[in-house]
PDB file of N, CA and C in Angstrom:
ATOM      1  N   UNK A   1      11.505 -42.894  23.161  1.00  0.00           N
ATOM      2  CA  UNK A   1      11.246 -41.476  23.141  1.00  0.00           C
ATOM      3  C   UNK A   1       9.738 -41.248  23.043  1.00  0.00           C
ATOM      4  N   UNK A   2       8.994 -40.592  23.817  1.00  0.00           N
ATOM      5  CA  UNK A   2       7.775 -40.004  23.813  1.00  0.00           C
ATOM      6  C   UNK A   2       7.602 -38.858  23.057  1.00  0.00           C
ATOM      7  N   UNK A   3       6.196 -39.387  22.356  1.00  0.00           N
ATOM      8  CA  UNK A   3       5.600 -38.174  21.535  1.00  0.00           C
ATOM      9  C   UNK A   3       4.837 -37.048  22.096  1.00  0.00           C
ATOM     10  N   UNK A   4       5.020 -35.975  21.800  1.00  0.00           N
ATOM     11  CA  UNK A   4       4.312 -34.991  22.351  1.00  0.00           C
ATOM     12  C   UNK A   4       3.286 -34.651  21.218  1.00  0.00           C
ATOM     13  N   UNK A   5       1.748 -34.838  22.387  1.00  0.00           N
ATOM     14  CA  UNK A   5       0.538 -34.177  20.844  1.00  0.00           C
ATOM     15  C   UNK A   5       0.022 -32.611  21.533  1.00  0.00           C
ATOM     16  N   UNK A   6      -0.139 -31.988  20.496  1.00  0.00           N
ATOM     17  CA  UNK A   6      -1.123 -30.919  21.181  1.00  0.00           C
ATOM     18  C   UNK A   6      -2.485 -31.184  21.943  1.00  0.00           C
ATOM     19  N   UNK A   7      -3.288 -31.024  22.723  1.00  0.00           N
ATOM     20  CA  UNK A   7      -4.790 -31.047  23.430  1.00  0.00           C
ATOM     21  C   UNK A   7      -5.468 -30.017  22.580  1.00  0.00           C
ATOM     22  N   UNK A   8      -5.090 -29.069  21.344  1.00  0.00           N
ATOM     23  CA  UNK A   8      -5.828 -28.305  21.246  1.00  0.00           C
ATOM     24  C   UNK A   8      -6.417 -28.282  19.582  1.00  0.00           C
ATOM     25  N   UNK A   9      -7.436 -27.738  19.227  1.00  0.00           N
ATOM     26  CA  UNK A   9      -7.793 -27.881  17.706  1.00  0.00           C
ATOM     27  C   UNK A   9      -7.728 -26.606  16.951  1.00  0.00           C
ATOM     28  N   UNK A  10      -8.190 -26.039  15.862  1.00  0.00           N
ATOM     29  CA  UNK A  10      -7.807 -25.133  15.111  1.00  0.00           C
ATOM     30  C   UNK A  10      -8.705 -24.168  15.606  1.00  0.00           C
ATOM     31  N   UNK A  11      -9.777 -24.387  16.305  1.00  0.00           N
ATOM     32  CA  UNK A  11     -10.797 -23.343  16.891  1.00  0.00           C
ATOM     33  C   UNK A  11      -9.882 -22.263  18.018  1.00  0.00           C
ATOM     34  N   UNK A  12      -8.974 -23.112  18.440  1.00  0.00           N
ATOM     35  CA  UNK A  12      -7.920 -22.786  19.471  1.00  0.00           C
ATOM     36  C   UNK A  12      -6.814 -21.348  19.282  1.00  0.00           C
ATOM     37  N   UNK A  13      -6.978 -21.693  18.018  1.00  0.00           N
ATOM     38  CA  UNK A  13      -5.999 -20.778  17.133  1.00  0.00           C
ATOM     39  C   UNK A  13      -6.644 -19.373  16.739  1.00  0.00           C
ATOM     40  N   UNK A  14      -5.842 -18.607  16.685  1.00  0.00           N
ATOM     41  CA  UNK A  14      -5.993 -16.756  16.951  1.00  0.00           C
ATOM     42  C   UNK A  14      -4.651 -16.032  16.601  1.00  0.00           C
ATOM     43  N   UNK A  15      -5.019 -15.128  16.320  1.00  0.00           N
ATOM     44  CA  UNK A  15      -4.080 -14.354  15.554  1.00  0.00           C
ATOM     45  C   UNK A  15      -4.898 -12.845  16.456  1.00  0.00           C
ATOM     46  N   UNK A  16      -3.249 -12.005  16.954  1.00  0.00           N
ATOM     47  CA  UNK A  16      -3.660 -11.377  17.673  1.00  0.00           C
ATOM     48  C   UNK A  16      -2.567 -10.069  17.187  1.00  0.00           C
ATOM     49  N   UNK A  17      -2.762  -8.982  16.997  1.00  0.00           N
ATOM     50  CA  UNK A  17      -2.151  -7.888  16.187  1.00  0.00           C
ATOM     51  C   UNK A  17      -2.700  -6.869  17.028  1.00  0.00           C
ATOM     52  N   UNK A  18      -1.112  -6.033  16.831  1.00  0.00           N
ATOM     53  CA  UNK A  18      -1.311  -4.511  17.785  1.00  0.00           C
ATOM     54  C   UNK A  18      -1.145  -3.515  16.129  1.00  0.00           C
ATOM     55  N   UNK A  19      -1.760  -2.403  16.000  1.00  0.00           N
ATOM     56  CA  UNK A  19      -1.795  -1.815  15.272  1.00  0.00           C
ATOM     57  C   UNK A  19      -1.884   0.037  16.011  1.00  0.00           C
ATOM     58  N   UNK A  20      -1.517   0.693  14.935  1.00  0.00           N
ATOM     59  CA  UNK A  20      -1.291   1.991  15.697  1.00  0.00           C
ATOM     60  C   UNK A  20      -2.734   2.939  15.155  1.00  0.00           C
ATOM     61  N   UNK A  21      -3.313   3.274  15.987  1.00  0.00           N
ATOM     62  CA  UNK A  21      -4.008   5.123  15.612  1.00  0.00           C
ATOM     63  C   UNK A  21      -4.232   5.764  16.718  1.00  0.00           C
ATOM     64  N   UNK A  22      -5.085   7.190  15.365  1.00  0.00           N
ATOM     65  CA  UNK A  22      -5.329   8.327  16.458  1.00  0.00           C
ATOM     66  C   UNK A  22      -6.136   8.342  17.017  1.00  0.00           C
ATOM     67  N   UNK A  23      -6.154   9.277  18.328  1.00  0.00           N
ATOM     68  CA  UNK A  23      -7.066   9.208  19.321  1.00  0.00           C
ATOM     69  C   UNK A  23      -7.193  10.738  19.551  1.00  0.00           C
ATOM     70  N   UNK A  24      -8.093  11.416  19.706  1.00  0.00           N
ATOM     71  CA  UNK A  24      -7.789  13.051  20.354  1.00  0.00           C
ATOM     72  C   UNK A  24      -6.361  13.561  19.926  1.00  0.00           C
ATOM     73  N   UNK A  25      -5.968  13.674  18.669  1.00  0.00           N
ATOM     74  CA  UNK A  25      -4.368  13.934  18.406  1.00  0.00           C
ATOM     75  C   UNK A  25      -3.562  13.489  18.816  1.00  0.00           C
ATOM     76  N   UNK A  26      -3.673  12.231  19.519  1.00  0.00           N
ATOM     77  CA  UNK A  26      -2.653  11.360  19.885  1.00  0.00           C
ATOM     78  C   UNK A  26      -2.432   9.689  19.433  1.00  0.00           C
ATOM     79  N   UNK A  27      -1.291   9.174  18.933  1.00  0.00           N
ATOM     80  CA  UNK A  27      -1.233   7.790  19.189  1.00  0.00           C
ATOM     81  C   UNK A  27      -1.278   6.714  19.646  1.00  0.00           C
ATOM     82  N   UNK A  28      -2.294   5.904  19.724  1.00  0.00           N
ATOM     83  CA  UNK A  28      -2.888   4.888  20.741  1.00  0.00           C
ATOM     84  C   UNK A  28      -2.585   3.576  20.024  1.00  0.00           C
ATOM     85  N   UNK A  29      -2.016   2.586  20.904  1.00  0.00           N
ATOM     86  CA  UNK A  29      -2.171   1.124  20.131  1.00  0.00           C
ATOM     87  C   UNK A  29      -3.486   0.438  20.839  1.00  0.00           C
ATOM     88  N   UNK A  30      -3.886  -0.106  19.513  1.00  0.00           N
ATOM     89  CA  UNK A  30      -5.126  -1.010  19.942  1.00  0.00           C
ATOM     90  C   UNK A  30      -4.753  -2.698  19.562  1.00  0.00           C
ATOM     91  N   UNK A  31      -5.648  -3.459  20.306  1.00  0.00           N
ATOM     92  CA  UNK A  31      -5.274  -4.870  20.068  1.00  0.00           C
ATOM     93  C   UNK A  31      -6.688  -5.607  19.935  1.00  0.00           C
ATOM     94  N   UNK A  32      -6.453  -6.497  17.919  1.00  0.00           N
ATOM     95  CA  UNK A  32      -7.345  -7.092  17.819  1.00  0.00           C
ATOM     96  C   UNK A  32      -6.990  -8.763  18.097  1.00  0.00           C
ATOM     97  N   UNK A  33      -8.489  -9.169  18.110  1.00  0.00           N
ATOM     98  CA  UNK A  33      -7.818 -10.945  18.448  1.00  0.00           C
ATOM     99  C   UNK A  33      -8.431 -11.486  17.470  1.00  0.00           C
ATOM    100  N   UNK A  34      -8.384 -12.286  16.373  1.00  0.00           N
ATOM    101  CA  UNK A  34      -9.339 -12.468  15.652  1.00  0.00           C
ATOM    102  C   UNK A  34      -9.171 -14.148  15.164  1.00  0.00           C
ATOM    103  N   UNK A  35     -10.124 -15.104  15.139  1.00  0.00           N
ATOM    104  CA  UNK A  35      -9.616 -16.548  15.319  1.00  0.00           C
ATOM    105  C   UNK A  35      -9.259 -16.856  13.680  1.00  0.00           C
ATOM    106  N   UNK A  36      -8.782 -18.154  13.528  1.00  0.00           N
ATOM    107  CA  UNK A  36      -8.283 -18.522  12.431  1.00  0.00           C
ATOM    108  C   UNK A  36      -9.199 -18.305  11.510  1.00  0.00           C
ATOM    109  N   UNK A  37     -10.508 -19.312  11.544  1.00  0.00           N
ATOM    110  CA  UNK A  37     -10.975 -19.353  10.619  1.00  0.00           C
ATOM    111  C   UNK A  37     -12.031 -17.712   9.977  1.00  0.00           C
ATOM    112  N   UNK A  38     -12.146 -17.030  11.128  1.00  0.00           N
ATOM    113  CA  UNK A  38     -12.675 -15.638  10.511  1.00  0.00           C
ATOM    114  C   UNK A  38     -11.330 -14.998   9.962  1.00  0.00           C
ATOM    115  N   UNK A  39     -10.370 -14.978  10.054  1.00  0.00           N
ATOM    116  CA  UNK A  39      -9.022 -14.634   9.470  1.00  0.00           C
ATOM    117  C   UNK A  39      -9.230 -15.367   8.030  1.00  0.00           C
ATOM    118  N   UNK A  40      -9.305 -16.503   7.861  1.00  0.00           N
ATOM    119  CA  UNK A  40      -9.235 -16.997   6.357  1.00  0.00           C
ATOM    120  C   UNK A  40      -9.996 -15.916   5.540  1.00  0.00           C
ATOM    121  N   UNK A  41     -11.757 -15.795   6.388  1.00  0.00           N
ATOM    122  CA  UNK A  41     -12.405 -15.210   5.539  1.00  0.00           C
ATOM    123  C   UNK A  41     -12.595 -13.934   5.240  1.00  0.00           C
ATOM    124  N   UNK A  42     -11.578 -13.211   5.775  1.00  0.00           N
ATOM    125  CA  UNK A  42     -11.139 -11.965   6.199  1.00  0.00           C
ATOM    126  C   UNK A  42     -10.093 -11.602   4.987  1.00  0.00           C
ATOM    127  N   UNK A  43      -9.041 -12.745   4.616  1.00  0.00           N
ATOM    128  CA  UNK A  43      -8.134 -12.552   3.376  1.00  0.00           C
ATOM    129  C   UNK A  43      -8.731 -13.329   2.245  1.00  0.00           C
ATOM    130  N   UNK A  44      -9.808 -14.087   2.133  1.00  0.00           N
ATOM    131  CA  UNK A  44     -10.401 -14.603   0.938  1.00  0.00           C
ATOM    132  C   UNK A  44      -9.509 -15.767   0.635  1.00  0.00           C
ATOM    133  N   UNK A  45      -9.230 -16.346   1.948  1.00  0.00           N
ATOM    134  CA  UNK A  45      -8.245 -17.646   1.807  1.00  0.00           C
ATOM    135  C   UNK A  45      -9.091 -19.120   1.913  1.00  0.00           C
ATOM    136  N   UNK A  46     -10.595 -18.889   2.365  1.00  0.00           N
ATOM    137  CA  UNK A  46     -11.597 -20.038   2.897  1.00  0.00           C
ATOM    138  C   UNK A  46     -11.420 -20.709   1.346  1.00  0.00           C
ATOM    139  N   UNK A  47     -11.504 -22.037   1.672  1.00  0.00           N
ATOM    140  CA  UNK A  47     -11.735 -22.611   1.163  1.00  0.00           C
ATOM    141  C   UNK A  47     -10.779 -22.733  -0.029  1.00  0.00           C
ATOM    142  N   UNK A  48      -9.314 -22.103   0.176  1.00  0.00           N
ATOM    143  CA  UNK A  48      -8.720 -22.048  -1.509  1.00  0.00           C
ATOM    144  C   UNK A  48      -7.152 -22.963  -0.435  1.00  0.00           C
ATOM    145  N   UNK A  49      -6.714 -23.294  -1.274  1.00  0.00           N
ATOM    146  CA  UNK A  49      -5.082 -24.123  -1.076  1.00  0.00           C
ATOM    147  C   UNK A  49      -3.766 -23.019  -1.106  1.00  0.00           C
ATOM    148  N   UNK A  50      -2.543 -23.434  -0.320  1.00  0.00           N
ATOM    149  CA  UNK A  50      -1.545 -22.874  -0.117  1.00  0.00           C
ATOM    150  C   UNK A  50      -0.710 -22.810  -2.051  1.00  0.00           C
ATOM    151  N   UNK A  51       0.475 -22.622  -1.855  1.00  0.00           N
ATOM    152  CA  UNK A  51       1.567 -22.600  -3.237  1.00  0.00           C
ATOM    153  C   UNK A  51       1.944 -24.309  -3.695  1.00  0.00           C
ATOM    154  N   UNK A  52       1.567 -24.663  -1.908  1.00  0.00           N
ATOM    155  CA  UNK A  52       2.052 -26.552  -1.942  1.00  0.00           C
ATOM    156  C   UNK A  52       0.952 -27.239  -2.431  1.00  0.00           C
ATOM    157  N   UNK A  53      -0.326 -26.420  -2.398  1.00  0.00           N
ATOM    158  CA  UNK A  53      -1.556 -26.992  -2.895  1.00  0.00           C
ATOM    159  C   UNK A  53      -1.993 -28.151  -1.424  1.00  0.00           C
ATOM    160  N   UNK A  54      -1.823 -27.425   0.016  1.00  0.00           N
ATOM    161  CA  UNK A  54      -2.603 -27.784   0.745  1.00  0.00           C
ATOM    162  C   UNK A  54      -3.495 -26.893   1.604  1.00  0.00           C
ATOM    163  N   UNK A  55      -5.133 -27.121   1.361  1.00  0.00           N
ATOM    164  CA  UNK A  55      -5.708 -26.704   2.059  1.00  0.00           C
ATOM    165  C   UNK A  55      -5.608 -25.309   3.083  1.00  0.00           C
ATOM    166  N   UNK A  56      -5.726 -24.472   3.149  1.00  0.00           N
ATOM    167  CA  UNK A  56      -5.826 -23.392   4.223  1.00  0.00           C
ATOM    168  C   UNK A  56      -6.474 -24.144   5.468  1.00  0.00           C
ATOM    169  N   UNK A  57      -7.386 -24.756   5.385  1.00  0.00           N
ATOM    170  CA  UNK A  57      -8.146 -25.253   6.624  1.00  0.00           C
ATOM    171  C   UNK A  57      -7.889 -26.532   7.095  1.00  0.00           C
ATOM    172  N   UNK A  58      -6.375 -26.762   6.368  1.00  0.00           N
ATOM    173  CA  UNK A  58      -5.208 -27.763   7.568  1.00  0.00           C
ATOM    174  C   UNK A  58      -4.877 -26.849   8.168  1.00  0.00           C
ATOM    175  N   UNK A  59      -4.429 -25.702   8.360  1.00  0.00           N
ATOM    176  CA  UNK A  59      -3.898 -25.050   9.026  1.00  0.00           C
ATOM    177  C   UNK A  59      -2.454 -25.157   9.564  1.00  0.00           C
ATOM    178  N   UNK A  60      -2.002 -25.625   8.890  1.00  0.00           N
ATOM    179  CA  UNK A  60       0.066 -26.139   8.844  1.00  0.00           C
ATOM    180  C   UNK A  60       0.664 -24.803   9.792  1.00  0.00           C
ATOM    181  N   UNK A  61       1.449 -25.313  10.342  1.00  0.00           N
ATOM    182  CA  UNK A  61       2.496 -24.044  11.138  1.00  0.00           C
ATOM    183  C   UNK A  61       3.101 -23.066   9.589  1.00  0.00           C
ATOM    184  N   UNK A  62       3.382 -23.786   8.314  1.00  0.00           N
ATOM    185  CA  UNK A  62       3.896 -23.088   7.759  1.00  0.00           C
ATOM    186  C   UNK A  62       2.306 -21.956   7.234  1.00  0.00           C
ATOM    187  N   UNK A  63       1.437 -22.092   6.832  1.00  0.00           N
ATOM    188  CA  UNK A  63       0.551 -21.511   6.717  1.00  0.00           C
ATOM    189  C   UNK A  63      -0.092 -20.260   7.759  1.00  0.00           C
ATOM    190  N   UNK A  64       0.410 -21.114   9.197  1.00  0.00           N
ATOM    191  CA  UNK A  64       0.228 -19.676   9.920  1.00  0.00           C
ATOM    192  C   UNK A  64       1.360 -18.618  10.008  1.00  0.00           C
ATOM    193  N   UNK A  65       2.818 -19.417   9.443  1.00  0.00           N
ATOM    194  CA  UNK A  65       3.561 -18.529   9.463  1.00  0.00           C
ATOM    195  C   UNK A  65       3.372 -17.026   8.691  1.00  0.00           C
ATOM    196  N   UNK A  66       2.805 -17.731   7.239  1.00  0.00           N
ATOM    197  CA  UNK A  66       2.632 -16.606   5.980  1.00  0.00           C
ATOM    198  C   UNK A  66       1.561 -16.231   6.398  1.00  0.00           C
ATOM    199  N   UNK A  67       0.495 -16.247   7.494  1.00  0.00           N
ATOM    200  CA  UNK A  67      -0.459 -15.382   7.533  1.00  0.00           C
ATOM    201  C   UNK A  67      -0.023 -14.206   8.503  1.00  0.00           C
ATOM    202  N   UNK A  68       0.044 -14.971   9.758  1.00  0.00           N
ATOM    203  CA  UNK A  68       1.312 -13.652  10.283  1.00  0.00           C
ATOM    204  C   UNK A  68       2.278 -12.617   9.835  1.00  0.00           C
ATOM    205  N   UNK A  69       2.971 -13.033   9.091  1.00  0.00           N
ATOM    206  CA  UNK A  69       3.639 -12.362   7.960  1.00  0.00           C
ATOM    207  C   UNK A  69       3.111 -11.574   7.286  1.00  0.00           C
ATOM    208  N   UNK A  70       1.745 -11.875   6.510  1.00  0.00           N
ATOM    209  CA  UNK A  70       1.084 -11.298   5.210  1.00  0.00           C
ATOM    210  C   UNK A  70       0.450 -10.075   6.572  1.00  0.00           C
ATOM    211  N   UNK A  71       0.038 -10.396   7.356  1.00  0.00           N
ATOM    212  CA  UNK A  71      -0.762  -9.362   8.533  1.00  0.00           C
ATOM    213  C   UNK A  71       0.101  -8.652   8.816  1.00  0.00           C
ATOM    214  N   UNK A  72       1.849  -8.508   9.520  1.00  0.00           N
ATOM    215  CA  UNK A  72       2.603  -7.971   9.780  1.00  0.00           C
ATOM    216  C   UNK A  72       2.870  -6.722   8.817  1.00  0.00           C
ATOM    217  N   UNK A  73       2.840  -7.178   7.055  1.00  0.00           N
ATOM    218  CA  UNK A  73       3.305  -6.264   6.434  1.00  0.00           C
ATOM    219  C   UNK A  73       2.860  -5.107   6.298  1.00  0.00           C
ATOM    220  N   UNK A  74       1.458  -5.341   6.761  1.00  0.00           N
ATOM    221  CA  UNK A  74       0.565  -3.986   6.659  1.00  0.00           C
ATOM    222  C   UNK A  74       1.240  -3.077   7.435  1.00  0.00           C
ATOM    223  N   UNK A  75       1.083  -1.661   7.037  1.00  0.00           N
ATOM    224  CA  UNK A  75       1.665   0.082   7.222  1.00  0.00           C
ATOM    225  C   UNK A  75       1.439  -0.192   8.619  1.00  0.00           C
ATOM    226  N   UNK A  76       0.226  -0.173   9.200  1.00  0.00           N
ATOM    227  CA  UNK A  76      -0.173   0.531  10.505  1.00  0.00           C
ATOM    228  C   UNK A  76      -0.669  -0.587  11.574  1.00  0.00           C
ATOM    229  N   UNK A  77       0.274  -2.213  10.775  1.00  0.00           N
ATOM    230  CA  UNK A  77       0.539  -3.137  12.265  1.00  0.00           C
ATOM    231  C   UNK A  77       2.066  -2.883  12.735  1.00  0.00           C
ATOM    232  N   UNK A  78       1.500  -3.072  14.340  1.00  0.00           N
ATOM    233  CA  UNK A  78       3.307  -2.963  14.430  1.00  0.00           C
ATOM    234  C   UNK A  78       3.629  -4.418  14.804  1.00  0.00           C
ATOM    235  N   UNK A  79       2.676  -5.352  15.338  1.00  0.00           N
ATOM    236  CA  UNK A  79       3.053  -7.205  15.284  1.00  0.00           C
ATOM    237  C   UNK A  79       1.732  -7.935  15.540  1.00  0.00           C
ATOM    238  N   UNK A  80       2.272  -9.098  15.163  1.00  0.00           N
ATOM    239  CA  UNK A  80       1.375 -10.089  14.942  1.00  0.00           C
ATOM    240  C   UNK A  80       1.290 -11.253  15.348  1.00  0.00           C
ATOM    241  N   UNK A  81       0.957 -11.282  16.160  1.00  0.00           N
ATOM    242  CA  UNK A  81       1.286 -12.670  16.760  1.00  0.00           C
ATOM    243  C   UNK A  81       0.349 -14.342  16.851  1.00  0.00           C
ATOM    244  N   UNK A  82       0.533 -15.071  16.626  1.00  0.00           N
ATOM    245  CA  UNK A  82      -0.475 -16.450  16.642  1.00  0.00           C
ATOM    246  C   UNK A  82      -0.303 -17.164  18.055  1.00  0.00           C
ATOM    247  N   UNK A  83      -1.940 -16.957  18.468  1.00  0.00           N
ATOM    248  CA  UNK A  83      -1.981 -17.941  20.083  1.00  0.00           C
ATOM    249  C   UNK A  83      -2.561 -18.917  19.550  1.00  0.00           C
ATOM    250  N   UNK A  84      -2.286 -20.455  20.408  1.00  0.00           N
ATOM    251  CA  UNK A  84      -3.270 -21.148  20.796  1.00  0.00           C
ATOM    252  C   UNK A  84      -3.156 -21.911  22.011  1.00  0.00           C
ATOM    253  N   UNK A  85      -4.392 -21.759  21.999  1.00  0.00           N
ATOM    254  CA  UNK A  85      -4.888 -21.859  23.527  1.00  0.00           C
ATOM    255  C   UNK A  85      -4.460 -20.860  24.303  1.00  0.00           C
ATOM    256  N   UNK A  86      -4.349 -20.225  24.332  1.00  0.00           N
ATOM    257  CA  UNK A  86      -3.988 -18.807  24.877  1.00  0.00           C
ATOM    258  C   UNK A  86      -2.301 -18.713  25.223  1.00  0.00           C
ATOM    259  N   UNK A  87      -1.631 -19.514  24.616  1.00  0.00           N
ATOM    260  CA  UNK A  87      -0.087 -19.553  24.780  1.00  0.00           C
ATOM    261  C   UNK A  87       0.588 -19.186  23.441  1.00  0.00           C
ATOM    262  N   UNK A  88       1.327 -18.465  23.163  1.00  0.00           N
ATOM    263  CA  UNK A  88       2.236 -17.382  21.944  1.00  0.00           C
ATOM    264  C   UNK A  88       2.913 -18.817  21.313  1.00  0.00           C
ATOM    265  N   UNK A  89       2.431 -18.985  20.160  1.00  0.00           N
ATOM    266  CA  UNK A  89       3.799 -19.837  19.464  1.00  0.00           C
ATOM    267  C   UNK A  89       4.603 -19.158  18.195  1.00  0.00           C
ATOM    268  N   UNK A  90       4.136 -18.131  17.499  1.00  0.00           N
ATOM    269  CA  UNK A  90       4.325 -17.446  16.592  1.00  0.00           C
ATOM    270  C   UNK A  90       4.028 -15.945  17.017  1.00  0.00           C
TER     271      UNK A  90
END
């Protein structure tokens, strides 16, 4: 059985969220893209460890899960999604 590796590194990784406002009295969605590691420093996660006590800047699928998540919950996102390399895995 062959292993499959990724080609890509954590620079690769982005977190990309549609959020709702106003515009001229109307509702507009806008879309930010914002990469991993300005995301850490964005929630004050640089440099501190998960609940498992690993690293934020392993960057674990489970770690991007709860950041997606923690981004989702906000009022005025409506989703959140994690690319890398420009392909949706989350």
């Amino acid at each position: 059985m062959d292993s499959y590796r990724y080609n890509n590194n954590i620079s690769d990784i982005n977190f990309r969220y549609v959020f709702q406002t106003k515009k001229d009295n109307n509702l507009i969605q806008r879309s930010i893209k914002v990469d991993y590691y300005k995301m850490l420093e964005i929630l004050d996660f640089k440099g501190k460890k998960d609940d498992l006590g690993i690293s934020y800047n392993k960057c674990t699928t489970r770690q991007l899960q709860y950041i997606s998540h923690l981004i989702s919950k906000s009022d005025d996102v409506l989703r959140c999604n994690v690319y890398v390399g420009g392909q949706i895995i989350l």
